[in-house]
PDB file of N, CA and C in Angstrom:
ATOM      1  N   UNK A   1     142.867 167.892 204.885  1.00  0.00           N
ATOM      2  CA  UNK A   1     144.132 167.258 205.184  1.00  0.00           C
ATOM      3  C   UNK A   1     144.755 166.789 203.873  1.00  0.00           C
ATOM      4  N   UNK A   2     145.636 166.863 203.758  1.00  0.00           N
ATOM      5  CA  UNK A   2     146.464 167.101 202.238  1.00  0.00           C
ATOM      6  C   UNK A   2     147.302 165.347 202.524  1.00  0.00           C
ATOM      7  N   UNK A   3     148.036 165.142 201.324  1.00  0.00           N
ATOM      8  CA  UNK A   3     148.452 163.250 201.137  1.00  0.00           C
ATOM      9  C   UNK A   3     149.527 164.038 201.760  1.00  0.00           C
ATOM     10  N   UNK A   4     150.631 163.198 202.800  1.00  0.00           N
ATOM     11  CA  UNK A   4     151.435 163.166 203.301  1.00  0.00           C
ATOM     12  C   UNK A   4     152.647 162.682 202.475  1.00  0.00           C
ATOM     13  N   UNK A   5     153.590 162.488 201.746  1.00  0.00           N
ATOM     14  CA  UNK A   5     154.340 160.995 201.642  1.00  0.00           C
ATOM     15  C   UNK A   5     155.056 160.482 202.884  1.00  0.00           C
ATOM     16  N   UNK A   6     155.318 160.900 203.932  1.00  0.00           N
ATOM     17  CA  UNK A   6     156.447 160.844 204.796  1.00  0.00           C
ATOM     18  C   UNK A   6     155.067 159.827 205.573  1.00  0.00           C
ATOM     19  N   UNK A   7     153.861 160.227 205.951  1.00  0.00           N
ATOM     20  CA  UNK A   7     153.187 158.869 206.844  1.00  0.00           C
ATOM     21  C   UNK A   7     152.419 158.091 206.065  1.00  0.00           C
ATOM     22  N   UNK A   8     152.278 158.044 204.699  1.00  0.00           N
ATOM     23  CA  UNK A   8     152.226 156.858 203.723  1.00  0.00           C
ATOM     24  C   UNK A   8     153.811 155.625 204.080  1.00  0.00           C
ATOM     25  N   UNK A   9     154.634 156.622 203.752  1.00  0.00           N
ATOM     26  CA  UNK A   9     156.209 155.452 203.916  1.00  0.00           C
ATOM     27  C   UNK A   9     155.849 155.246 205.646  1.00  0.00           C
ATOM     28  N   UNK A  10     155.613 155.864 206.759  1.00  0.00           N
ATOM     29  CA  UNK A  10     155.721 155.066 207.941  1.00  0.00           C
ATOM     30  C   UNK A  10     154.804 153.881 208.050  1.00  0.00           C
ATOM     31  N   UNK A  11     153.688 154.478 207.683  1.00  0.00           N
ATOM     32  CA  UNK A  11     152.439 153.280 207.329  1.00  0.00           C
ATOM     33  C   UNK A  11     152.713 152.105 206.692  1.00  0.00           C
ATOM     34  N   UNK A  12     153.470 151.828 205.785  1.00  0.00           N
ATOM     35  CA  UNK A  12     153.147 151.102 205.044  1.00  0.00           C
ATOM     36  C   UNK A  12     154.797 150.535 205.371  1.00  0.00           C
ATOM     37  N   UNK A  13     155.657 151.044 206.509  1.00  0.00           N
ATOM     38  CA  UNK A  13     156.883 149.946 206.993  1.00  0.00           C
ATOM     39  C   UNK A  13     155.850 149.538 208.210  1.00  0.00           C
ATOM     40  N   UNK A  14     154.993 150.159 208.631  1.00  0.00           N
ATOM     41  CA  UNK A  14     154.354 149.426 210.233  1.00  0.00           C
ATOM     42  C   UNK A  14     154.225 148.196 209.705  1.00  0.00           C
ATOM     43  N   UNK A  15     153.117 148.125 208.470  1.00  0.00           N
ATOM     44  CA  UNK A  15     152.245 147.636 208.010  1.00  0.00           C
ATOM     45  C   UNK A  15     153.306 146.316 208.076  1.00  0.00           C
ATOM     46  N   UNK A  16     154.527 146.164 206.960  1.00  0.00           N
ATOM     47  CA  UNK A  16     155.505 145.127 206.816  1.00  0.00           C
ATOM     48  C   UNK A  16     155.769 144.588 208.098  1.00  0.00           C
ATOM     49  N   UNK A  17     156.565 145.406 209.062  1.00  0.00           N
ATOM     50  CA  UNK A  17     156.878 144.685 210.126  1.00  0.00           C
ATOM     51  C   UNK A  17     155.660 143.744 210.749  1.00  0.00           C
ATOM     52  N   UNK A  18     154.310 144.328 210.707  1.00  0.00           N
ATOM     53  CA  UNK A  18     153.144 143.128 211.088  1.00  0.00           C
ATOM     54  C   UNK A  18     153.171 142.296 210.770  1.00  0.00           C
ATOM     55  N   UNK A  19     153.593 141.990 208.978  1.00  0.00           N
ATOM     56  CA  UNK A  19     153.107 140.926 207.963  1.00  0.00           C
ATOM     57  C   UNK A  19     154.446 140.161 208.642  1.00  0.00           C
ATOM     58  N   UNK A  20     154.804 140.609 208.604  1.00  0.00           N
ATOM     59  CA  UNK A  20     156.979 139.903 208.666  1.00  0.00           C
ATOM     60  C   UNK A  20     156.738 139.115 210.785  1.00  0.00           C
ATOM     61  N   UNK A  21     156.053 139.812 211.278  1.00  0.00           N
ATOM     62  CA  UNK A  21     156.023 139.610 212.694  1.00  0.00           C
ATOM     63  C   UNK A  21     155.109 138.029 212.836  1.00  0.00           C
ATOM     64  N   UNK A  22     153.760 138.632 212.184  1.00  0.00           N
ATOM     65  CA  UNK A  22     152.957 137.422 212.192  1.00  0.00           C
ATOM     66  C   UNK A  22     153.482 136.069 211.356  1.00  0.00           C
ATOM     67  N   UNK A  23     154.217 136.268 210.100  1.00  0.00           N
ATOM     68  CA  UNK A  23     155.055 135.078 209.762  1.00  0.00           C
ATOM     69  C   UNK A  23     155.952 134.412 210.450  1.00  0.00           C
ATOM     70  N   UNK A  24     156.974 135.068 211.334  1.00  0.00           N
ATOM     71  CA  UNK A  24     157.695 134.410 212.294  1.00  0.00           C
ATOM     72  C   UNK A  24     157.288 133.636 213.421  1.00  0.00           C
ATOM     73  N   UNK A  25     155.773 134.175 214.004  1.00  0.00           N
ATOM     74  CA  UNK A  25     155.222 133.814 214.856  1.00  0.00           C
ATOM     75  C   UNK A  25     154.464 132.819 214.568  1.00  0.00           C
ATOM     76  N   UNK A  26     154.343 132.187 213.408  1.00  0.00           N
ATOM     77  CA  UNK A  26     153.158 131.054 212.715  1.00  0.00           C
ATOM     78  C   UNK A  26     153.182 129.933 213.551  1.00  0.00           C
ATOM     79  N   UNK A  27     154.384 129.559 213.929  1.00  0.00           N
ATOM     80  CA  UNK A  27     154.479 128.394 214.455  1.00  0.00           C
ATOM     81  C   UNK A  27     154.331 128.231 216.166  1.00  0.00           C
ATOM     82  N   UNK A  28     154.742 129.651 216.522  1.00  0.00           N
ATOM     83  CA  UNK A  28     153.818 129.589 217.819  1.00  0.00           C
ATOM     84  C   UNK A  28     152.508 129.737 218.151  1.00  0.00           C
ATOM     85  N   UNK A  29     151.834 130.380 216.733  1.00  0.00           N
ATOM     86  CA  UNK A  29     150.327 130.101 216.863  1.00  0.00           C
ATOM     87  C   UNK A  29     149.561 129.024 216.439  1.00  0.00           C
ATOM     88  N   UNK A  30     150.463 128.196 215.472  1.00  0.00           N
ATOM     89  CA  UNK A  30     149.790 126.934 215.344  1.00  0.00           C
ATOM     90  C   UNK A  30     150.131 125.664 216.327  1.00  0.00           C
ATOM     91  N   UNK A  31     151.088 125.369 217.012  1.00  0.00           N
ATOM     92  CA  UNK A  31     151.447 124.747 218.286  1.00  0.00           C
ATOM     93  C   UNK A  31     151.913 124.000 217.711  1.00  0.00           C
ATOM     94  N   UNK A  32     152.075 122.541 218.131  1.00  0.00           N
ATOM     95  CA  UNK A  32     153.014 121.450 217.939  1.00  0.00           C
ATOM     96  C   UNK A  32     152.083 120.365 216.884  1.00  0.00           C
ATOM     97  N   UNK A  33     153.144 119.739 216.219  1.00  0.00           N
ATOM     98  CA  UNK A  33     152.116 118.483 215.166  1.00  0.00           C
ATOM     99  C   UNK A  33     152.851 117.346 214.524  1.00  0.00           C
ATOM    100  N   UNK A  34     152.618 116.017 214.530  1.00  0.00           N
ATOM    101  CA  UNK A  34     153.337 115.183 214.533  1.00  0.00           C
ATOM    102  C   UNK A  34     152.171 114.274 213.283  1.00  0.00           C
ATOM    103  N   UNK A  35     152.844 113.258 212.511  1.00  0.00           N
ATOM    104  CA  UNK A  35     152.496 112.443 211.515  1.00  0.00           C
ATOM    105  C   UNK A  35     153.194 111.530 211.324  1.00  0.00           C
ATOM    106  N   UNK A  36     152.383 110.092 211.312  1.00  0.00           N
ATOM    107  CA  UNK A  36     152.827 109.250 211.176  1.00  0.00           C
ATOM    108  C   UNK A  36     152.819 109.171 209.657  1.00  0.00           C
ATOM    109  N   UNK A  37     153.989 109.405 209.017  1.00  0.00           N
ATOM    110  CA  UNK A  37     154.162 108.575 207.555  1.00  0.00           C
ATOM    111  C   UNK A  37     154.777 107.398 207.138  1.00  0.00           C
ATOM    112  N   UNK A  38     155.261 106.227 207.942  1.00  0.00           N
ATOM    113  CA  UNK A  38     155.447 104.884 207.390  1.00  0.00           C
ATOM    114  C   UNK A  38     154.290 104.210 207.409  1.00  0.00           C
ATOM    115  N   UNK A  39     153.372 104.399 207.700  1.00  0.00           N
ATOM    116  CA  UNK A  39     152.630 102.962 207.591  1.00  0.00           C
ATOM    117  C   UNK A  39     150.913 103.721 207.993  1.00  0.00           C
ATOM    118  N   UNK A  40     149.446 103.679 207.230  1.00  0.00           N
ATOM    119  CA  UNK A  40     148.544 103.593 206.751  1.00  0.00           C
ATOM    120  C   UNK A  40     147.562 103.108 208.088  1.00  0.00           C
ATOM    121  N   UNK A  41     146.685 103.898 208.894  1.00  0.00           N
ATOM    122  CA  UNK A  41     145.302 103.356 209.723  1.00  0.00           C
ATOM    123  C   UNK A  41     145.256 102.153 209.473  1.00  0.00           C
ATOM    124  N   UNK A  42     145.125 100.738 210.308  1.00  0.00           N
ATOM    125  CA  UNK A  42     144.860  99.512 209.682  1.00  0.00           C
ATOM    126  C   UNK A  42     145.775  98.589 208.783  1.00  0.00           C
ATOM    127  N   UNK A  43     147.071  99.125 208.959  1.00  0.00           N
ATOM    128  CA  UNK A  43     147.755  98.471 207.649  1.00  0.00           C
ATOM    129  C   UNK A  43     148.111  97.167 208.451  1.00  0.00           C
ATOM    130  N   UNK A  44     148.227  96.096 207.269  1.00  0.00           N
ATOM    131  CA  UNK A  44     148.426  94.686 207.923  1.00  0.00           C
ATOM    132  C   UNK A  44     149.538  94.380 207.404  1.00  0.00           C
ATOM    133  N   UNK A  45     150.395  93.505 208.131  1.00  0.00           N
ATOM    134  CA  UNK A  45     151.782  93.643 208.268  1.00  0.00           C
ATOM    135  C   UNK A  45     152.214  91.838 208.452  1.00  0.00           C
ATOM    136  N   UNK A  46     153.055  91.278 207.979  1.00  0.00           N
ATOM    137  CA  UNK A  46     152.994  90.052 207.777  1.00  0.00           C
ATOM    138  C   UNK A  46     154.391  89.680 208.651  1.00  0.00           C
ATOM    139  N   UNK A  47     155.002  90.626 208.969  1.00  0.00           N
ATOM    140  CA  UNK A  47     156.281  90.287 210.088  1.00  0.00           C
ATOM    141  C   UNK A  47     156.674  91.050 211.413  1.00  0.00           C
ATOM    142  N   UNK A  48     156.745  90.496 212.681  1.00  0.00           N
ATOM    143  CA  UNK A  48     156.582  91.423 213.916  1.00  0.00           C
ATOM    144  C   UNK A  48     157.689  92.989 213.781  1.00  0.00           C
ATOM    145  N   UNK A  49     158.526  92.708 213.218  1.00  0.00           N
ATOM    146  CA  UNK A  49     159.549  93.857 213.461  1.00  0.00           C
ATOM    147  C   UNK A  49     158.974  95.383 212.435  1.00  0.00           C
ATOM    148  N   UNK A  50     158.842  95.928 212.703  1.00  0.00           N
ATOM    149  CA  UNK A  50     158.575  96.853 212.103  1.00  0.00           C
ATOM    150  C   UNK A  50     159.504  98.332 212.203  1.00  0.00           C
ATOM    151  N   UNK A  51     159.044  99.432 211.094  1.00  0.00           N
ATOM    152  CA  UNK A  51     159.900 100.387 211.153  1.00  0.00           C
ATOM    153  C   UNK A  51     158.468 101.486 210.869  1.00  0.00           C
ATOM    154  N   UNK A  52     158.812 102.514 212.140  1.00  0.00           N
ATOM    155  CA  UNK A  52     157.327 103.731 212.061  1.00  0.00           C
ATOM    156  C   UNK A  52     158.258 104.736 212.502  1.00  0.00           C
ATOM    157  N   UNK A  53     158.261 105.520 211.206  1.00  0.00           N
ATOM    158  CA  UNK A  53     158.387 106.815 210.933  1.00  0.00           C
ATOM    159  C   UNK A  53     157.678 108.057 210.688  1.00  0.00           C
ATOM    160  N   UNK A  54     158.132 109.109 210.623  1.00  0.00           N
ATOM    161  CA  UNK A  54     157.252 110.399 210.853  1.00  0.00           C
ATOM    162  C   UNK A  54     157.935 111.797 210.692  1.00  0.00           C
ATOM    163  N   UNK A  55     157.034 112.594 211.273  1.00  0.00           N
ATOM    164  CA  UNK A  55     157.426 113.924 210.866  1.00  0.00           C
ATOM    165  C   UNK A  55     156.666 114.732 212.337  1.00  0.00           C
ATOM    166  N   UNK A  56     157.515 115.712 212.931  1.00  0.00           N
ATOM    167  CA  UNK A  56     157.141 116.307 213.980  1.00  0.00           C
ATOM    168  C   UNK A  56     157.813 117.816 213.886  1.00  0.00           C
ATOM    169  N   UNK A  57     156.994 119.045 214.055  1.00  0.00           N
ATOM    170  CA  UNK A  57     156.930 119.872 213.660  1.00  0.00           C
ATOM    171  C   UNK A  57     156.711 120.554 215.141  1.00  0.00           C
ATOM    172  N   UNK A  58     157.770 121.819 215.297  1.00  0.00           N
ATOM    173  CA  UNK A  58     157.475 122.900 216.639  1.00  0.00           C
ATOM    174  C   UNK A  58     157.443 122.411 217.969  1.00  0.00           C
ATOM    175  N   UNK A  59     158.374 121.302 218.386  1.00  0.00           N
ATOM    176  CA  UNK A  59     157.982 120.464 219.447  1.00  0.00           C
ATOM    177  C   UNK A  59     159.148 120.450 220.048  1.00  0.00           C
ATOM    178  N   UNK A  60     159.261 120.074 222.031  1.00  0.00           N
ATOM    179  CA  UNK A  60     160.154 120.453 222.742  1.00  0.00           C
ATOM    180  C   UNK A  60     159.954 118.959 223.152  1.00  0.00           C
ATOM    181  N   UNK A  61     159.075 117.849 222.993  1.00  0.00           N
ATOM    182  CA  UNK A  61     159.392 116.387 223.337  1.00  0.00           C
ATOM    183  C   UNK A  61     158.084 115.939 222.686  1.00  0.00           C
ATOM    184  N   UNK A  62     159.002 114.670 222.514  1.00  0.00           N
ATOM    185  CA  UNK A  62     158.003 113.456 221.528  1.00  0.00           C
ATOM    186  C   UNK A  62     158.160 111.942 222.317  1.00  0.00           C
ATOM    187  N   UNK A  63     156.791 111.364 222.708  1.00  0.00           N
ATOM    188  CA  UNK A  63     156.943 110.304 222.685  1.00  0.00           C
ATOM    189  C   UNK A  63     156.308 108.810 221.668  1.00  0.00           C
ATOM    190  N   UNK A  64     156.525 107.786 221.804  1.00  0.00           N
ATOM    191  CA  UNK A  64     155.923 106.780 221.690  1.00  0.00           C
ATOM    192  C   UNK A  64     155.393 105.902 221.932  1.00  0.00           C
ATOM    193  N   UNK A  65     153.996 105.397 221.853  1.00  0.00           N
ATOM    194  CA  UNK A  65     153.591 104.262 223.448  1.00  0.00           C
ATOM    195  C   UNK A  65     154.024 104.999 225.120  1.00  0.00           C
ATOM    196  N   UNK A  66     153.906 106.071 224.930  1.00  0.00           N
ATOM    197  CA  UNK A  66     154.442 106.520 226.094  1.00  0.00           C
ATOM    198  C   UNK A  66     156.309 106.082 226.572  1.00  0.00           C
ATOM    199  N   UNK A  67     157.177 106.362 225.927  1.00  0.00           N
ATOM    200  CA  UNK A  67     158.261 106.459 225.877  1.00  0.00           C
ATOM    201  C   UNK A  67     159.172 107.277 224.540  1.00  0.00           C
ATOM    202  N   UNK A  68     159.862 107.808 225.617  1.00  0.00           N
ATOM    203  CA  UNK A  68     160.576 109.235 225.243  1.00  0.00           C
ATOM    204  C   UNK A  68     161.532 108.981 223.478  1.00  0.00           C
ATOM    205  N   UNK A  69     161.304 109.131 222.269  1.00  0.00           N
ATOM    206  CA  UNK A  69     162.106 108.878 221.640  1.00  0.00           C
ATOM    207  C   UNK A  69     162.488 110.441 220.766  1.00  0.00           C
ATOM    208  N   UNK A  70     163.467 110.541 219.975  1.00  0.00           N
ATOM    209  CA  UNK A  70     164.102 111.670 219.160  1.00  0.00           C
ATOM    210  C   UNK A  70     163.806 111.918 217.735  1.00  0.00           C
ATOM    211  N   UNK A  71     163.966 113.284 217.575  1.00  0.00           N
ATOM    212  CA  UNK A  71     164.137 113.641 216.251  1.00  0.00           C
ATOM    213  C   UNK A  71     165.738 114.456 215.522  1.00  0.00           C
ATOM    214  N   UNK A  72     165.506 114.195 214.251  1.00  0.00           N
ATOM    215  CA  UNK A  72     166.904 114.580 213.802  1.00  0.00           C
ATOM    216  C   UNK A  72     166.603 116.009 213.582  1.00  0.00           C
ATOM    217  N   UNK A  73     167.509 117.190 213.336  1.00  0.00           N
ATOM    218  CA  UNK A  73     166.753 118.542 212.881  1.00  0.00           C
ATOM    219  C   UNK A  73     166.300 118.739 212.275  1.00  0.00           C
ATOM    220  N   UNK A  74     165.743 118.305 211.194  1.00  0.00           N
ATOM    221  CA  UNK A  74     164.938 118.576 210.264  1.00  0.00           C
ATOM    222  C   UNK A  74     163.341 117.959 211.363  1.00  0.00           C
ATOM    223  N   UNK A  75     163.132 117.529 211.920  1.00  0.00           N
ATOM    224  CA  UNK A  75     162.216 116.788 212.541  1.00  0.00           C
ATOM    225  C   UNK A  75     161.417 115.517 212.460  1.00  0.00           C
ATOM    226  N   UNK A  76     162.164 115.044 211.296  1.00  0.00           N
ATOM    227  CA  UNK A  76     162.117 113.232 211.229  1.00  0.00           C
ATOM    228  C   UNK A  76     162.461 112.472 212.058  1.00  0.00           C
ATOM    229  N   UNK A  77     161.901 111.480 212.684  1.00  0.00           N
ATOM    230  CA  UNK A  77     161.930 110.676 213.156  1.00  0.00           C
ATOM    231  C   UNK A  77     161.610 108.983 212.995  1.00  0.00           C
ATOM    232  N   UNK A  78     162.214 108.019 213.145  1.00  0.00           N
ATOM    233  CA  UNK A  78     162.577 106.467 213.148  1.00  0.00           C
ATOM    234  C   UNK A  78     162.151 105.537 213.868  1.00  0.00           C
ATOM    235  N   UNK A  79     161.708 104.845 214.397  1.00  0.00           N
ATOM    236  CA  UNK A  79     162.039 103.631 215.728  1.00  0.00           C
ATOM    237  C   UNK A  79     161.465 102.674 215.105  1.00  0.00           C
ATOM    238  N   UNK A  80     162.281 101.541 215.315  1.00  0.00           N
ATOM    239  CA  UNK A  80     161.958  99.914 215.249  1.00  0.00           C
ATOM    240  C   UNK A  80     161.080  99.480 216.356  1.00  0.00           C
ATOM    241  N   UNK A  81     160.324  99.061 216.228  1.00  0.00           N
ATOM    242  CA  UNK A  81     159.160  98.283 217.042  1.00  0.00           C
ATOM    243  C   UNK A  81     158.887  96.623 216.790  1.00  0.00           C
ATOM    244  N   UNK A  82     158.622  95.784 218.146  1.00  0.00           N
ATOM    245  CA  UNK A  82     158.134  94.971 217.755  1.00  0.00           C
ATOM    246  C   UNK A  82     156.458  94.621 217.945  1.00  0.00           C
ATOM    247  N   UNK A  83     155.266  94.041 217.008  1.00  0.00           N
ATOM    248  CA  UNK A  83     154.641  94.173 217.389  1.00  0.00           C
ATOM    249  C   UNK A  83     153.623  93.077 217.491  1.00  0.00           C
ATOM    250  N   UNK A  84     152.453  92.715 218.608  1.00  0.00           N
ATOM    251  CA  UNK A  84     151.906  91.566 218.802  1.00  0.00           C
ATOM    252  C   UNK A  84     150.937  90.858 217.810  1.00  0.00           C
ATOM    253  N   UNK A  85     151.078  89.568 217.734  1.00  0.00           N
ATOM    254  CA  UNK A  85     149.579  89.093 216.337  1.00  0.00           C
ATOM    255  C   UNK A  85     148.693  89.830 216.848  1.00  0.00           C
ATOM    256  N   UNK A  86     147.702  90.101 215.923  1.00  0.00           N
ATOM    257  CA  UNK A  86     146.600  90.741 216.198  1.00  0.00           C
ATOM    258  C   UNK A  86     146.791  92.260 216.195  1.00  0.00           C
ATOM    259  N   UNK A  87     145.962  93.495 216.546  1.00  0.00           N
ATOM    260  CA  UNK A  87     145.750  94.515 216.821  1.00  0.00           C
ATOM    261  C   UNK A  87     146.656  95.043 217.393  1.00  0.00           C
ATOM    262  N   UNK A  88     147.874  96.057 217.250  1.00  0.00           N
ATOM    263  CA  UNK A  88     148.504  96.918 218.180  1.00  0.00           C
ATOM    264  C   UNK A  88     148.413  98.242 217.556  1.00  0.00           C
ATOM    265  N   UNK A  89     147.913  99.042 219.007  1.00  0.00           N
ATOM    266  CA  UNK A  89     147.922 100.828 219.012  1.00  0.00           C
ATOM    267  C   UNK A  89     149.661 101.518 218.845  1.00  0.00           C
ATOM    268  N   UNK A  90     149.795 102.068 217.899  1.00  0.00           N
ATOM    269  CA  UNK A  90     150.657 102.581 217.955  1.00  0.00           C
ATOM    270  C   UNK A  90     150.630 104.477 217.993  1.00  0.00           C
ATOM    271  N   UNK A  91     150.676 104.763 219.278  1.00  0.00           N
ATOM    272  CA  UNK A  91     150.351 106.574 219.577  1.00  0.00           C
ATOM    273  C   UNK A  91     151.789 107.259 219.619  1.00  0.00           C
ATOM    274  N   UNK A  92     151.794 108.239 219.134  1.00  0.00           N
ATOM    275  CA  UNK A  92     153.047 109.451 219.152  1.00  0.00           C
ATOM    276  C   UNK A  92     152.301 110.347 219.543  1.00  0.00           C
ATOM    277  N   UNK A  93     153.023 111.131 220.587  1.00  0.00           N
ATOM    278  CA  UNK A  93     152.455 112.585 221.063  1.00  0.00           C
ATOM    279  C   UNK A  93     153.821 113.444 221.339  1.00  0.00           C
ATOM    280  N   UNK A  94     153.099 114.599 221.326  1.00  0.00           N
ATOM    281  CA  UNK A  94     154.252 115.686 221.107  1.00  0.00           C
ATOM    282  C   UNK A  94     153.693 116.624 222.297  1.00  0.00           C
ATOM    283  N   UNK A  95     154.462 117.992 222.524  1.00  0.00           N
ATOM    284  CA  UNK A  95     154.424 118.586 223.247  1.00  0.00           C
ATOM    285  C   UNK A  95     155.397 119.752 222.814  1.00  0.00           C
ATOM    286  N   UNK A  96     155.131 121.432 222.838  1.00  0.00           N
ATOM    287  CA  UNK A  96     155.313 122.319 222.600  1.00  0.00           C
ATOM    288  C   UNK A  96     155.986 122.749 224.008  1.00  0.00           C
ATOM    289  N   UNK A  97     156.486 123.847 223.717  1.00  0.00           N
ATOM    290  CA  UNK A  97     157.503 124.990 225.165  1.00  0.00           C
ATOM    291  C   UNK A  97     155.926 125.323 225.898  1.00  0.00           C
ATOM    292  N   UNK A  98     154.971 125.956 224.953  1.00  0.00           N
ATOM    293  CA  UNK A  98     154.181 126.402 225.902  1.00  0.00           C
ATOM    294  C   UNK A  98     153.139 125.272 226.289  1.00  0.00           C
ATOM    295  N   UNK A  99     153.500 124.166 226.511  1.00  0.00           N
ATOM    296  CA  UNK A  99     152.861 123.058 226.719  1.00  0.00           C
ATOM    297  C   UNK A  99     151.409 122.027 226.143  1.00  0.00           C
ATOM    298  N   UNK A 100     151.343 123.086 224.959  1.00  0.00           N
ATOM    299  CA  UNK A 100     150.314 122.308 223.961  1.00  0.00           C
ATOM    300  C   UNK A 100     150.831 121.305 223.596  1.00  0.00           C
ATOM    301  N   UNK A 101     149.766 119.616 223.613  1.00  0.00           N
ATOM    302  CA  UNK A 101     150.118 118.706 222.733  1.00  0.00           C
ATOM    303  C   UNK A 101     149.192 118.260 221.881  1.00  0.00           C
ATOM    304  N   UNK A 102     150.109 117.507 221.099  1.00  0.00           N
ATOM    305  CA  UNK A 102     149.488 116.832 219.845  1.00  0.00           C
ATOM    306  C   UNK A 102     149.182 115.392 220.289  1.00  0.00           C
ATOM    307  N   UNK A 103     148.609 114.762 219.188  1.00  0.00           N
ATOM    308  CA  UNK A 103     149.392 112.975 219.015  1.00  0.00           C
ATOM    309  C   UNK A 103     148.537 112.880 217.824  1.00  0.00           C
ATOM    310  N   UNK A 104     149.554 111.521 217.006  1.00  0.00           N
ATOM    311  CA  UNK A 104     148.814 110.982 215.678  1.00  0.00           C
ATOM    312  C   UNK A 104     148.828 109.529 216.336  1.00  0.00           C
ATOM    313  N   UNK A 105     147.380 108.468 215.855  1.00  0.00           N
ATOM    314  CA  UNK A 105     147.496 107.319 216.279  1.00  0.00           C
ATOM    315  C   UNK A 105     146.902 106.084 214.783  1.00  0.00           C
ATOM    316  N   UNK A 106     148.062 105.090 215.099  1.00  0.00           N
ATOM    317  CA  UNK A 106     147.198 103.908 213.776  1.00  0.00           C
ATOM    318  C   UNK A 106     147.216 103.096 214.673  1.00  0.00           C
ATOM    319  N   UNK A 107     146.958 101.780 214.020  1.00  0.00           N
ATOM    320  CA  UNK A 107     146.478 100.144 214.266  1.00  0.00           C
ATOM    321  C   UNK A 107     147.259  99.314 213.101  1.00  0.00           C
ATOM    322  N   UNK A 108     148.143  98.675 214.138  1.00  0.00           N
ATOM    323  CA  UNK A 108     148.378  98.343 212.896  1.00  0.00           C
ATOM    324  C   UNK A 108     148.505  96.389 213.248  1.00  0.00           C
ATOM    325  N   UNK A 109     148.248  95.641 211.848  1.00  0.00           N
ATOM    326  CA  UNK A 109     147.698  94.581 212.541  1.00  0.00           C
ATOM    327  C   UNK A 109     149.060  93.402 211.995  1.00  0.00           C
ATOM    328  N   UNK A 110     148.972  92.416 212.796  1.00  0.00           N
ATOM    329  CA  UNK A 110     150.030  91.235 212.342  1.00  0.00           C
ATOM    330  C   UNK A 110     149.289  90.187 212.294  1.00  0.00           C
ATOM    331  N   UNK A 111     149.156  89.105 210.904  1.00  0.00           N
ATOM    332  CA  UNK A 111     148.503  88.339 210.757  1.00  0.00           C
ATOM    333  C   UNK A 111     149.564  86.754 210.786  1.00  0.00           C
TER     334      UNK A 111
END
C-alpha cells in the first residue's frame, strides 16, 4: 500500500475536528464549580456585616445558605450577609443543565 496524500490530509482534519470538539466540550465534561474567594476556612471577623464573594463557573443556578442568589457574566458573584457571634456555616452550591452540583463551604467566626 503506497503513502496516500489525499487520506493523510483527511486524517489529520478528522483528527483537528476531535481536538477542536473535545475543547468545546470541556466544560460539559467537567460540570459545574463554584469558590469562595472573599474570605479564608476559619477567618475571624470582628464586625457582623460582611461581604462573600466568589467565582462560579458552567452553572444554570447558584445558591446561598440555601437561597437563590446571582451572577454577573463573567460569573462573579457578591452578597452582603449578616453574621452570628460565634461560628457561622457559610455554603454556596451550584447546579449545572445536566443537573450536576457543586458547593464550596467556610466558617467563618465573629468575636
Amino acid at each position: 500500500m503506497s503513502f496516500n496524500p489525499r487520506y493523510a490530509f483527511f486524517i489529520l482534519i478528522f483528527v483537528l475536528l476531535a481536538i477542536y470538539a473535545m475543547y468545546q466540550a470541556r466544560f460539559l465534561i467537567l460540570g459545574p464549580s463554584v469558590t469562595i474567594t472573599s474570605h479564608e476556612d476559619g477567618a475571624v471577623v470582628s464586625g457582623p456585616l460582611i461581604t462573600l464573594e466568589g467565582l462560579a463557573k458552567n452553572i444554570s443556578w447558584i445558591s446561598l445558605n440555601g437561597r437563590q442568589i446571582f451572577t454577573n457574566e463573567k460569573g462573579f458573584w457578591s452578597e452582603k450577609l449578616i453574621v452570628a457571634t460565634g461560628t457561622s456555616i457559610m455554603t454556596v452550591r451550584v447546579k449545572d443543565r445536566l443537573g450536576r452540583e457543586s458547593e464550596d463551604e467556610i466558617r467563618i467566626i465573629l468575636k
